[in-house]
N, C-alpha and C. Protein backbone atom coordinates (compact mmCIF):
# COMPACT_ATOMS: atom_id res chain seq x y z
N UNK A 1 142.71 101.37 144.31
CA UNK A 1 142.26 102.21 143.21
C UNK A 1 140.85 101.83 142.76
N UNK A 2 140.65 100.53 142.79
CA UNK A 2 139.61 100.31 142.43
C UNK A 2 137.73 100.55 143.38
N UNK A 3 138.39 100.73 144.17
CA UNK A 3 137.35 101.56 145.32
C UNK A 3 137.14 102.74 145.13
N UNK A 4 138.43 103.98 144.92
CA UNK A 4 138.20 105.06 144.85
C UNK A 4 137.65 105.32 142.93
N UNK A 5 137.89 104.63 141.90
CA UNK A 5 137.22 104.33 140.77
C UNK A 5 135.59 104.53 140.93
N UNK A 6 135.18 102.55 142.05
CA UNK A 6 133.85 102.77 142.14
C UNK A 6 133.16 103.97 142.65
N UNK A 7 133.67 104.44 143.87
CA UNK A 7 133.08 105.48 144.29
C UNK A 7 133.04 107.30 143.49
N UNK A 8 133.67 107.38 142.27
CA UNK A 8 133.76 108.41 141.64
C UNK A 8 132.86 108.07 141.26
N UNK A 9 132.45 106.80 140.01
CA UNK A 9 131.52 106.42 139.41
C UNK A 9 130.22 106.95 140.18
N UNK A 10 130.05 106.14 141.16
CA UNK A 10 128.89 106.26 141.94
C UNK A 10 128.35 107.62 142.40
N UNK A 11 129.55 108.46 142.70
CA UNK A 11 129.23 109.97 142.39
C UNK A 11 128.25 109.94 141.47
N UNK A 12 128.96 110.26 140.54
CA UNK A 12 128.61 110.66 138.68
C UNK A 12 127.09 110.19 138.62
N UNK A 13 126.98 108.65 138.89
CA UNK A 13 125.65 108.22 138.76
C UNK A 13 124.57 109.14 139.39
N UNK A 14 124.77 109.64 140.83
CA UNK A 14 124.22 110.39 141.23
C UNK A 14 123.59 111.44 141.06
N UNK A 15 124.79 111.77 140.25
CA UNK A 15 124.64 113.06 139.40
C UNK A 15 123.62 112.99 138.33
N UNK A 16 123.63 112.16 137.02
CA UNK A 16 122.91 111.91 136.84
C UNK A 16 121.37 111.73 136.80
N UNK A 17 121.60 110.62 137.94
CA UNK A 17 120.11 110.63 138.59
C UNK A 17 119.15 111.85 138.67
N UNK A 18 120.13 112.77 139.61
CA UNK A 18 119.47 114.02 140.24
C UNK A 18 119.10 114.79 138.81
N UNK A 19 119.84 114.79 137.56
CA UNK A 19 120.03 116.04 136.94
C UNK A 19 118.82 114.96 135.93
N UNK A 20 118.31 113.70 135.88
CA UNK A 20 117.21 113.29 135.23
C UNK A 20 115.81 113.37 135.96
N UNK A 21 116.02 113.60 136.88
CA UNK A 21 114.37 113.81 137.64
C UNK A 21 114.15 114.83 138.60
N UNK A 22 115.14 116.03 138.28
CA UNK A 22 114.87 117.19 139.43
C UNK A 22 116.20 117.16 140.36
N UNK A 23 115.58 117.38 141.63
CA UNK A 23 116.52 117.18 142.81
C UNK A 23 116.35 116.08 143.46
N UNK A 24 117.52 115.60 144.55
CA UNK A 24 117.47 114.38 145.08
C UNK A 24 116.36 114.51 145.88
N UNK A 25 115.38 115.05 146.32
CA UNK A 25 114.81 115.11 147.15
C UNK A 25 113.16 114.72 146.56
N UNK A 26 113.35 114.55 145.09
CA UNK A 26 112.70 113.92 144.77
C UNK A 26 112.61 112.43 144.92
N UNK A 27 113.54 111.82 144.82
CA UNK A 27 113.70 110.58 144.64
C UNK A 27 113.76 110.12 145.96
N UNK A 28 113.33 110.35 147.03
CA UNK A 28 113.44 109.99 148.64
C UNK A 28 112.73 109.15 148.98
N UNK A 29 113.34 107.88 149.62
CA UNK A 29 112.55 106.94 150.21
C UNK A 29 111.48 107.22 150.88
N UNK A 30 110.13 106.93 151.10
CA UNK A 30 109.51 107.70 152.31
C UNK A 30 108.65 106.15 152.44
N UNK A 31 107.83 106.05 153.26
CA UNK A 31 107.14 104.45 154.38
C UNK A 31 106.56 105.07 155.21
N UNK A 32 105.39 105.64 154.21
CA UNK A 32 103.88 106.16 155.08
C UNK A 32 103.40 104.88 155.83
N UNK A 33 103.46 103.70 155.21
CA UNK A 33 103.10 102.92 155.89
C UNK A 33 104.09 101.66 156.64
N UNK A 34 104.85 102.19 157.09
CA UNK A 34 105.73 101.00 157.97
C UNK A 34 105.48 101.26 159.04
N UNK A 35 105.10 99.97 159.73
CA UNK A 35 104.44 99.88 161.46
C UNK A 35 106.23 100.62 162.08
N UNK A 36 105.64 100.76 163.33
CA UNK A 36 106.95 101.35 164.16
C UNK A 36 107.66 100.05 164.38
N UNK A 37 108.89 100.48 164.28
CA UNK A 37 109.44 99.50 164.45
C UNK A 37 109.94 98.73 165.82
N UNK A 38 109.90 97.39 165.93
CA UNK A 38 110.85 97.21 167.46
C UNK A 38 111.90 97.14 167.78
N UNK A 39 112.58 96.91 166.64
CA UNK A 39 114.17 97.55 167.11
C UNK A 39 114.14 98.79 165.63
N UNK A 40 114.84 99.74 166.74
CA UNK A 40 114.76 101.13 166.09
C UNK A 40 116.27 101.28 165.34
N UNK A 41 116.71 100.16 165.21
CA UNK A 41 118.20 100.17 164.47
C UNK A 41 118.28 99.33 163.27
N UNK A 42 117.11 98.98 163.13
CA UNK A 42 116.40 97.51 162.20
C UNK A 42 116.37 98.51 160.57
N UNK A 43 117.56 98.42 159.71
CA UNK A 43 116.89 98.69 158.61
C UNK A 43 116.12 98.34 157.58
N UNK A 44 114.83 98.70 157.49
CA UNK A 44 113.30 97.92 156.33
C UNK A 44 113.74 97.24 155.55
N UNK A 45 113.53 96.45 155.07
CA UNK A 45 113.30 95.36 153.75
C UNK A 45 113.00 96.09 152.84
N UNK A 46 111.75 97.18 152.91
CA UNK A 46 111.69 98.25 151.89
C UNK A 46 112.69 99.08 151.65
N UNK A 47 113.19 99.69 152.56
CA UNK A 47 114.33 100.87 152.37
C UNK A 47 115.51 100.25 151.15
N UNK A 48 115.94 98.94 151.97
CA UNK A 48 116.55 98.12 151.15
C UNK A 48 116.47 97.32 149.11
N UNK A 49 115.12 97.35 149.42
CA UNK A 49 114.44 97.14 148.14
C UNK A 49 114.48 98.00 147.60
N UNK A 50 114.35 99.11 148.01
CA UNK A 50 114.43 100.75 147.09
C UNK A 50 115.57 101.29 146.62
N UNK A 51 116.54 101.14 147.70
CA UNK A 51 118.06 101.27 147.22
C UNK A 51 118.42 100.50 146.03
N UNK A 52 118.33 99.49 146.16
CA UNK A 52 118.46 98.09 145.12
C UNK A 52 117.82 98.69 143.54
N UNK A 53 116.33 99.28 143.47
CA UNK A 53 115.73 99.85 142.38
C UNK A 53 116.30 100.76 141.78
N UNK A 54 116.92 101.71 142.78
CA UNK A 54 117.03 102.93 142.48
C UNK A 54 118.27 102.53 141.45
N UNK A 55 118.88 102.17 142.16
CA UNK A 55 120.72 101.39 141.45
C UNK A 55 120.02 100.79 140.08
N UNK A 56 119.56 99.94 140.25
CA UNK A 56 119.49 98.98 138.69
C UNK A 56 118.41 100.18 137.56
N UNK A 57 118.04 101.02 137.86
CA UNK A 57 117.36 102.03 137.23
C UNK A 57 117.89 102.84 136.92
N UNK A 58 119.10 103.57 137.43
CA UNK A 58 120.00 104.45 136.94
C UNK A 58 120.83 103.65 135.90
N UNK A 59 121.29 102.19 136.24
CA UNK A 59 122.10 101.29 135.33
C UNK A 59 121.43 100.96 134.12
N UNK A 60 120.47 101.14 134.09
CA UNK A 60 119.50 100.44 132.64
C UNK A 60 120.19 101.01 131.31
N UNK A 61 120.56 101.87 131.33
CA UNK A 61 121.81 102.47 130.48
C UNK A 61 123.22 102.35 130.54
N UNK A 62 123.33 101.03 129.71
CA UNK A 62 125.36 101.47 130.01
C UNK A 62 125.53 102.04 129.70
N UNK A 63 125.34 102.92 128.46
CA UNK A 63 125.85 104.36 128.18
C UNK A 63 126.76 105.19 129.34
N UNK A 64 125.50 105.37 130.19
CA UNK A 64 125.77 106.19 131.27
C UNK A 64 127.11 105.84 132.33
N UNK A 65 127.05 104.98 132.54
CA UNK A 65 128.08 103.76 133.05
C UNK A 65 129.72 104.33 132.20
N UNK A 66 129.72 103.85 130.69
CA UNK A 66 130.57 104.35 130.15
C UNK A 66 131.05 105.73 129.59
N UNK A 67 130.63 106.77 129.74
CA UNK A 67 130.51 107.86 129.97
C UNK A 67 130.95 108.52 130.81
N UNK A 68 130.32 107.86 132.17
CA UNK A 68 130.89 107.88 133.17
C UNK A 68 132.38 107.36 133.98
N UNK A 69 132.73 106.41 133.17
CA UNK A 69 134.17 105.89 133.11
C UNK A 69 135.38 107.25 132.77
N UNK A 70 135.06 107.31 131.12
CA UNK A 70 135.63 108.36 130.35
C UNK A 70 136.01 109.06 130.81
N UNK A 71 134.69 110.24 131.66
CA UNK A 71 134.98 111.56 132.52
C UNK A 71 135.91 111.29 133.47
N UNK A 72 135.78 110.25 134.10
CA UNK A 72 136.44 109.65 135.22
C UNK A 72 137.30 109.79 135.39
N UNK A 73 138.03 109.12 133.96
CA UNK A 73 139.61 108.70 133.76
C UNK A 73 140.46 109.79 132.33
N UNK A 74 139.10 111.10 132.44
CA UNK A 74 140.01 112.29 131.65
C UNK A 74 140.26 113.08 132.79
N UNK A 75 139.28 112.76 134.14
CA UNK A 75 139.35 114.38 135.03
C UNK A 75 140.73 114.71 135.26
N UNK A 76 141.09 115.91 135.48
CA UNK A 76 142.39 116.27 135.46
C UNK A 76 142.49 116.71 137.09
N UNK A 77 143.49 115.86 137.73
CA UNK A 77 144.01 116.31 139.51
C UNK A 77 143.89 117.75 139.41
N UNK A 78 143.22 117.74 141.04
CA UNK A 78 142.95 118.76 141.24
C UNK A 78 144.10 120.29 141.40
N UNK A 79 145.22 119.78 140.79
CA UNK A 79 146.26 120.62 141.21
C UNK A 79 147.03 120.96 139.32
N UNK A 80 146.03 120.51 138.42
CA UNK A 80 145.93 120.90 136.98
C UNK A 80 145.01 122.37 136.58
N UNK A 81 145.95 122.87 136.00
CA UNK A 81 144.89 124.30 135.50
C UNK A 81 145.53 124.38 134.15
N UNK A 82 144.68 124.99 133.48
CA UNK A 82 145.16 125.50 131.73
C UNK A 82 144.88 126.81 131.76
N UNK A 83 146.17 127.05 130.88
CA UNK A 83 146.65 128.53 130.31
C UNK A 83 145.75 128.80 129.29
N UNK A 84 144.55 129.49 129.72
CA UNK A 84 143.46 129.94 128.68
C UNK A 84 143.98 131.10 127.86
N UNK A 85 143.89 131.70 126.59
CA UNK A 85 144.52 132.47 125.61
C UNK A 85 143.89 133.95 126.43
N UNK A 86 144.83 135.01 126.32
CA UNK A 86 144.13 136.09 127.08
C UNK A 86 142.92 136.73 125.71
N UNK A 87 142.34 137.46 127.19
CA UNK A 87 140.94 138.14 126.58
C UNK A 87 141.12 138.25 125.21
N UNK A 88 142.12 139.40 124.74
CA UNK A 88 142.49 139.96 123.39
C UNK A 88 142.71 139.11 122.51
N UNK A 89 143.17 137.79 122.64
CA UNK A 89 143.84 137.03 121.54
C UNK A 89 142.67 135.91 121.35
N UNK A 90 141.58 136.34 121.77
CA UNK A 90 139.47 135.48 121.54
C UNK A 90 139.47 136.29 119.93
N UNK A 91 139.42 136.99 119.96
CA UNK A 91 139.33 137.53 118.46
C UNK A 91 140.62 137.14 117.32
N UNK A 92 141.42 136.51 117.72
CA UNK A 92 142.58 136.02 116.77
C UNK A 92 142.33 134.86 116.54
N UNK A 93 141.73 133.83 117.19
CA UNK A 93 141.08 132.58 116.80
C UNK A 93 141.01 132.71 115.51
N UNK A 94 141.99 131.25 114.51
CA UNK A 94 142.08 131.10 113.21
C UNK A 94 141.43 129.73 113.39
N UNK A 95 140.38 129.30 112.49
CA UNK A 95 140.00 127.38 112.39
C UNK A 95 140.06 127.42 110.65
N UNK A 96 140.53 126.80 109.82
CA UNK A 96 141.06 125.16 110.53
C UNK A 96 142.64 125.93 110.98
N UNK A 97 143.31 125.36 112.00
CA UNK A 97 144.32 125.61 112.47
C UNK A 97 145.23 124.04 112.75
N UNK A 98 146.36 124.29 113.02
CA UNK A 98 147.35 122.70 113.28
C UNK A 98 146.86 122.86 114.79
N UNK A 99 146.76 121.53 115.19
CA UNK A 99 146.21 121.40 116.85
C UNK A 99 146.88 120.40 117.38
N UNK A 100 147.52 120.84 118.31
CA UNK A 100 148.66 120.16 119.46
C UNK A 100 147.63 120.42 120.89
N UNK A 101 147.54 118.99 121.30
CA UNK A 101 147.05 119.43 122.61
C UNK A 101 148.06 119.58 123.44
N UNK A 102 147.70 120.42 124.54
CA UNK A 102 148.15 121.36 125.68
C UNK A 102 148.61 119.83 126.82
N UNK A 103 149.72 119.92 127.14
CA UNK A 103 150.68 118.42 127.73
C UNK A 103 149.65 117.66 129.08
N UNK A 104 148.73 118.97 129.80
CA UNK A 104 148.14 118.23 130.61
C UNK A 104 146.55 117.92 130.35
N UNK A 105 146.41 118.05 128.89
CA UNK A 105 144.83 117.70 128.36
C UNK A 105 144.73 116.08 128.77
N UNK A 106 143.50 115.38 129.06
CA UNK A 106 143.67 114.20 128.94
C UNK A 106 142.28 114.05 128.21
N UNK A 107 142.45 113.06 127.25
CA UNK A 107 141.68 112.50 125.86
C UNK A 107 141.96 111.35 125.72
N UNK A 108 140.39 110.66 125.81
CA UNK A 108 139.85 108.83 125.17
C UNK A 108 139.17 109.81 124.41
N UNK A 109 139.40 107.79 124.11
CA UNK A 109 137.39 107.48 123.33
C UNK A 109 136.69 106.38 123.34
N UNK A 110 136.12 106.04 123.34
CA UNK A 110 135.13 104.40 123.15
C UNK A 110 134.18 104.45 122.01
N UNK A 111 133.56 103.77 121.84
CA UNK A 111 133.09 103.26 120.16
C UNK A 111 132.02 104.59 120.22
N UNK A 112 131.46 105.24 120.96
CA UNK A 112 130.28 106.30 120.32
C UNK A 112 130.63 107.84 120.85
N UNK A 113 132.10 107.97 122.09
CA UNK A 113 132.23 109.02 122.89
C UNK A 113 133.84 109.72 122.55
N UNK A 114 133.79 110.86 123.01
CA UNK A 114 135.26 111.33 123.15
C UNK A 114 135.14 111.94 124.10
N UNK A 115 136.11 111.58 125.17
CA UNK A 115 136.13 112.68 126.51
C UNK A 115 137.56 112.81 126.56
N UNK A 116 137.19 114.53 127.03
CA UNK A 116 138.04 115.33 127.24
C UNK A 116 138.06 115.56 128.25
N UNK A 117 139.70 116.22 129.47
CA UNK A 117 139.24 116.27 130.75
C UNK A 117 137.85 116.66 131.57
N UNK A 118 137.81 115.10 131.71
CA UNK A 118 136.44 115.39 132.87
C UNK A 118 134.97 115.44 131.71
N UNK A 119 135.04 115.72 130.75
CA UNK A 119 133.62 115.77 129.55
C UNK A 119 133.90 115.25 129.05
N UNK A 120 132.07 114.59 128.09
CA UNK A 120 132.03 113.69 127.11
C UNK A 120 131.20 114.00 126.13
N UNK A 121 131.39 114.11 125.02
CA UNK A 121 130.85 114.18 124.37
C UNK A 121 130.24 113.14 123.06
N UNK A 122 129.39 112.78 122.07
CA UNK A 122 128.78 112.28 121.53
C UNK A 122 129.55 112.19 120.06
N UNK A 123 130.40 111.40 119.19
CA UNK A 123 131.24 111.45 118.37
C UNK A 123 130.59 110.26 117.04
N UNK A 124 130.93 111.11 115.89
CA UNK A 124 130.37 109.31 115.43
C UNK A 124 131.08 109.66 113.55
N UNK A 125 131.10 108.81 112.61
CA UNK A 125 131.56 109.22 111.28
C UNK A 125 132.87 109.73 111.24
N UNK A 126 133.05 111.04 110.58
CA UNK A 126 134.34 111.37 109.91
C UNK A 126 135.11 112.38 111.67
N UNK A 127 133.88 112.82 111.86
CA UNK A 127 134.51 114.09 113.68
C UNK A 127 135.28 112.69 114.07
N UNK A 128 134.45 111.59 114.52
CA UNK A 128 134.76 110.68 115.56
C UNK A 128 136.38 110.35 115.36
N UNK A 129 136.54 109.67 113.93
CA UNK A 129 137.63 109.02 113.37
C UNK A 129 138.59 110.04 113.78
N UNK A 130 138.80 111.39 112.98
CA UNK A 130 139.81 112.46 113.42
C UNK A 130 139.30 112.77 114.67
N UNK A 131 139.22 112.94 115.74
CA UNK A 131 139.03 113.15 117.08
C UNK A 131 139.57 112.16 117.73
N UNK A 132 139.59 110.82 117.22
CA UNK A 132 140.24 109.76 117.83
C UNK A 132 142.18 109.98 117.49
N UNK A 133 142.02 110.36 116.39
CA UNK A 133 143.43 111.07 115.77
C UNK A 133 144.30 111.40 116.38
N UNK A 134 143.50 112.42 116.83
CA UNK A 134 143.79 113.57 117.70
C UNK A 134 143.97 112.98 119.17
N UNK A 135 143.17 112.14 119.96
CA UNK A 135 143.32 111.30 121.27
C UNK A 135 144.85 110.62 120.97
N UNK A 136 144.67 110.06 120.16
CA UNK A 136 145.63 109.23 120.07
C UNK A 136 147.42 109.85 119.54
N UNK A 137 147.60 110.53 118.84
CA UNK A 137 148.55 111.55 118.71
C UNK A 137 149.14 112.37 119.34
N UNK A 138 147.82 113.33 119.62
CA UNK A 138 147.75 114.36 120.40
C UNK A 138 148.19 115.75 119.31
N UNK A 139 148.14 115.39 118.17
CA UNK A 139 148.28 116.73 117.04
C UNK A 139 147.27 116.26 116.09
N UNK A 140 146.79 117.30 115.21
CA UNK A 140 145.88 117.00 114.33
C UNK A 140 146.35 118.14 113.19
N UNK A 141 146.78 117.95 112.19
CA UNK A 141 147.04 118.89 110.61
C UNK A 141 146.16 119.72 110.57
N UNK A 142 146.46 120.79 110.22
CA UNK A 142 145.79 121.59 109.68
C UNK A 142 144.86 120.99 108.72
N UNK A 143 144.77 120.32 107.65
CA UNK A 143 143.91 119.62 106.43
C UNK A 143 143.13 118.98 107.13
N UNK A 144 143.75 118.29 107.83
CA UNK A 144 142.51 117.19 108.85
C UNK A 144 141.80 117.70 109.56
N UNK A 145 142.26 119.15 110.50
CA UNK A 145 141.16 119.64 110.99
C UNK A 145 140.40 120.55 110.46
N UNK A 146 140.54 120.91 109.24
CA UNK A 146 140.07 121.44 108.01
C UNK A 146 138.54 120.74 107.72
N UNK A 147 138.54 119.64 108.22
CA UNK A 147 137.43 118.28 107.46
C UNK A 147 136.64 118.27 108.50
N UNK A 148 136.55 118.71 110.23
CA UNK A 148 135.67 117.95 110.98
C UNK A 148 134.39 118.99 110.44
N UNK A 149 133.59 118.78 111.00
CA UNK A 149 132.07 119.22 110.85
C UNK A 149 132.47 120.55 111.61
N UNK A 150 131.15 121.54 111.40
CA UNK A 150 131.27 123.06 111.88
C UNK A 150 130.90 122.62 113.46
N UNK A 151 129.78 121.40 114.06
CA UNK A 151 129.97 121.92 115.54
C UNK A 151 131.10 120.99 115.75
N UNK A 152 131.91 119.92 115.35
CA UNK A 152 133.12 119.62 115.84
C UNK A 152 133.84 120.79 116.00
N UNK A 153 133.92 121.77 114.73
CA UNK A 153 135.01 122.93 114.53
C UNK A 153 134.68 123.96 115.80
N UNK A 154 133.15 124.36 116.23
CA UNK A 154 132.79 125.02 117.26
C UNK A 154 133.42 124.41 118.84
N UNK A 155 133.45 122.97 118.90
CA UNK A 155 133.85 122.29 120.37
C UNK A 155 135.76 122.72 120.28
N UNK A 156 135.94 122.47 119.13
CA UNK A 156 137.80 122.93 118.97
C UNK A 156 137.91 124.12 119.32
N UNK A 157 136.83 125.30 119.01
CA UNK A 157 137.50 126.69 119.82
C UNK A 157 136.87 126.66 121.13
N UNK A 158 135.94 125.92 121.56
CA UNK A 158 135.72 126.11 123.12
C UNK A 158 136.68 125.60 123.58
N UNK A 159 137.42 123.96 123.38
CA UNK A 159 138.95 123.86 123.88
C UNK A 159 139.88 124.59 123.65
N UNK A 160 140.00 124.95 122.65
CA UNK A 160 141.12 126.22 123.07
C UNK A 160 141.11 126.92 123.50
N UNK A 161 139.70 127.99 123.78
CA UNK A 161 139.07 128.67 124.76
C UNK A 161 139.57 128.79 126.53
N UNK A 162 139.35 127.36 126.48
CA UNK A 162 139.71 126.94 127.73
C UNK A 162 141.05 126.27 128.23
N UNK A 163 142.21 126.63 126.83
CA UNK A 163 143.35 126.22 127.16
C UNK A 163 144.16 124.69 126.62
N UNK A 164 143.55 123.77 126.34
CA UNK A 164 143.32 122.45 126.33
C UNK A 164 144.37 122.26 124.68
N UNK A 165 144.29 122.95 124.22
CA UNK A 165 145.08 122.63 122.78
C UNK A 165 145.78 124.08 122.59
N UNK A 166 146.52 124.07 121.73
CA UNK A 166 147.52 125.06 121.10
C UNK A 166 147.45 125.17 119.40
N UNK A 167 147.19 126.25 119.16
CA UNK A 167 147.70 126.02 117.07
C UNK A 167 149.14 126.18 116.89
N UNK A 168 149.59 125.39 115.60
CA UNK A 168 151.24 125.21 116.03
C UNK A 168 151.96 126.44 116.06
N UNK A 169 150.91 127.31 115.68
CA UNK A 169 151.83 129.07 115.84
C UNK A 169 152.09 129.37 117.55
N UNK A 170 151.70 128.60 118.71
CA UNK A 170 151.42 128.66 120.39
C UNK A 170 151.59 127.27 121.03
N UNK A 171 152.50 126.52 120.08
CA UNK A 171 153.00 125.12 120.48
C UNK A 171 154.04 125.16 121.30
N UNK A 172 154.96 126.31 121.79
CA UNK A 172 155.83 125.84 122.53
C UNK A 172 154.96 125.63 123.94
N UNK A 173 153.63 126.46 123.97
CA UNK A 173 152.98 126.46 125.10
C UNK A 173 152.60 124.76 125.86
N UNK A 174 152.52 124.60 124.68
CA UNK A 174 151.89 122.67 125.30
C UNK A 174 153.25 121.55 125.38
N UNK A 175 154.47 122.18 125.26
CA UNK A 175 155.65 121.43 124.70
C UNK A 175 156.53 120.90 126.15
């Protein structure tokens, strides 16, 4: 497990990378000046040195690192889908509403993040505390979700949007 862990990570980092400086094709080794080599199977000292940079330069942020954990260990198997509310019932959206998440949501948090399958988002004060609530429960009161902030209250109808929670009037759905 812990291989297929690192190597998700190392994905993600990638990702990253690419989505902070363009495309990967920016970031490409190139050795305008390396003599030809005599053994043509010989990999550079430079190539090597660059790999090495590239790594500890994407890492300069644990953030990213932990973030990258989160998503990791919310993504939902690939054989998970959510029952998104049909077209018609986008306009019945009530907030503040009672919120039961949906049985195959998966939700952390760590001291500055909350991720939700596979996303992370940026949490901090009174959202963070009830959002952790909510991780940790997996229901949140009506009163309590009455209190988060308007874009906390905006990220609660994109999850329901997308299936991920229930209001307790559509709780047998997550049950």
């Amino acid at each position: 497990r812990s291989a297929e862990l690192a190597s998700e990570l190392l994905m993600g980092l990638s990702e990253e990378v690419t989505e902070d400086h363009g495309t990967a094709s920016d970031l490409l080794y190139q050795d305008p000046h390396q003599t030809a080599a005599i053994q043509d199977a010989s990999v550079p000292k430079a190539l090597q040195e660059f790999a090495a940079q590239s790594v500890a330069k994407a890492l300069k942020d644990p953030q990213i690192l932990n973030c990258l954990l989160g998503e990791s260990l919310t993504e939902p198997k690939p054989n998970v889908w959510f029952d998104a509310p049909d077209f018609d019932d986008l306009p019945s959206f009530e907030w503040p509403a009672q919120v039961r998440l949906d049985r195959r949501t998966k939700m952390l948090f760590d001291a500055k993040h909350i991720f939700i399958n596979g996303e992370s988002f940026r949490a901090a004060g009174k959202d963070a505390k009830l959002l952790r609530k909510l991780a940790n429960e997996k229901t949140l009161s009506k009163a309590l979700a009455a209190q988060l902030s308007d874009n906390a209250a905006e990220l609660m109808q994109a999850w329901w949007e997308e299936g991920w929670w229930h209001s307790a009037a559509n709780s047998a759905q997550s049950a």
